[in-house]
Protein backbone atom coordinates (compact mmCIF):
# COMPACT_ATOMS: atom_id res chain seq x y z
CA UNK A 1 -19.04 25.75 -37.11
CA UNK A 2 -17.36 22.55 -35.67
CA UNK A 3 -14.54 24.71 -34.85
CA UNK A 4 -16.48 26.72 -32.63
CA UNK A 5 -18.52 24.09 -30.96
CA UNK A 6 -15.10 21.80 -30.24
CA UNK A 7 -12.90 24.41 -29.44
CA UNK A 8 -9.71 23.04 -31.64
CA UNK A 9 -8.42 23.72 -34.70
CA UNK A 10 -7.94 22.93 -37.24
CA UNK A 11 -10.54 21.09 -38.14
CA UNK A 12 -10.40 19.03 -41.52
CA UNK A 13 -13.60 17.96 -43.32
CA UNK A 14 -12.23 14.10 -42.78
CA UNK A 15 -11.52 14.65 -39.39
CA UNK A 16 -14.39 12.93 -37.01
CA UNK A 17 -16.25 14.66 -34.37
CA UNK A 18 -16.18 12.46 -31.55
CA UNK A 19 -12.38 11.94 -31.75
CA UNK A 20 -12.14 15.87 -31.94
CA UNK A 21 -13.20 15.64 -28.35
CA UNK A 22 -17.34 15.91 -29.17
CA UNK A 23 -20.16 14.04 -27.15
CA UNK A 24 -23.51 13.68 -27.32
CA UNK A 25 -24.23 17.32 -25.57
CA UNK A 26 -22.63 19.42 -28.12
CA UNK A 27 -23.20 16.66 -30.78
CA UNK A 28 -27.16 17.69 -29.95
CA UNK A 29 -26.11 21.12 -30.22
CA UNK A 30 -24.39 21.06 -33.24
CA UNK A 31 -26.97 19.25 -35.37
CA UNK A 32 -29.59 22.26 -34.27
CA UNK A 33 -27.39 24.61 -35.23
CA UNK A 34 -26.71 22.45 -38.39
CA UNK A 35 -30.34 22.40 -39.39
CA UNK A 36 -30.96 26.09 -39.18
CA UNK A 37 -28.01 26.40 -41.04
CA UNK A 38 -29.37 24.16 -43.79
CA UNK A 39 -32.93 24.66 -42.94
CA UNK A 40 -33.36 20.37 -43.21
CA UNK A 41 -34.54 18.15 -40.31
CA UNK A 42 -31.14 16.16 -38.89
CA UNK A 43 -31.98 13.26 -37.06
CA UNK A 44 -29.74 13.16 -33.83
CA UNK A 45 -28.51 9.49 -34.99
CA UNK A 46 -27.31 11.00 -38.34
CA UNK A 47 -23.87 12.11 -36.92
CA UNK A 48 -23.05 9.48 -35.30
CA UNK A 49 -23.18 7.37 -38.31
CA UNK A 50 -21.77 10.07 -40.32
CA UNK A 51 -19.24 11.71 -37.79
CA UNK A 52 -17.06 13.41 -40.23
CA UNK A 53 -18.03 16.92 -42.06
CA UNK A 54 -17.48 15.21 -45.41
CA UNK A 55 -20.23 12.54 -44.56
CA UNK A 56 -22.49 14.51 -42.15
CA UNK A 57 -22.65 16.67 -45.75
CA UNK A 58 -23.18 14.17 -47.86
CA UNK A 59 -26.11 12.61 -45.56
CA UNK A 60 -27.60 16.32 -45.47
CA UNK A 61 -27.63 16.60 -48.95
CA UNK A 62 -29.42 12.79 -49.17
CA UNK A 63 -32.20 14.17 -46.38
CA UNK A 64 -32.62 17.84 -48.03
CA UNK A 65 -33.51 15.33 -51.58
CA UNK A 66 -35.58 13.00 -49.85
CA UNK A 67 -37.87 16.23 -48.37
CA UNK A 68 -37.81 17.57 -51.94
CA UNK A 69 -39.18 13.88 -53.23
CA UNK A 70 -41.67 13.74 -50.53
């Protein structure tokens, strides 16, 4: 997906999105596209704390338990 919405490849899951050429257009983008992908609630904030696939999939996995606890 981040391939498609940053036009470069490749794309490794340690490599971070903003130094991949994103910004906060097609970071808004992505996360919709994330969440119907995932069918969780991303909050817009949540990858640019976590701006690498590795941690932008660990924080989904941390929101998708928190929904199940709630």
């Amino acid at each position: 997906m981040w391939r498609a919405y940053l036009k470069v490849e490749p794309v490794g899951v340690d490599d971070d999105f903003f130094e991949l050429g994103g910004h906060s257009l097609l970071a808004a983008d992505l996360l919709v596209a994330t969440e119907r992908a995932v069918g969780v609630h991303v909050p817009a904030t949540t990858l640019y704390l976590q701006p690498t696939i590795a941690e932008l999939a660990e924080a989904i996995e941390q929101l998708r338990a928190e929904e199940v606890g709630t």
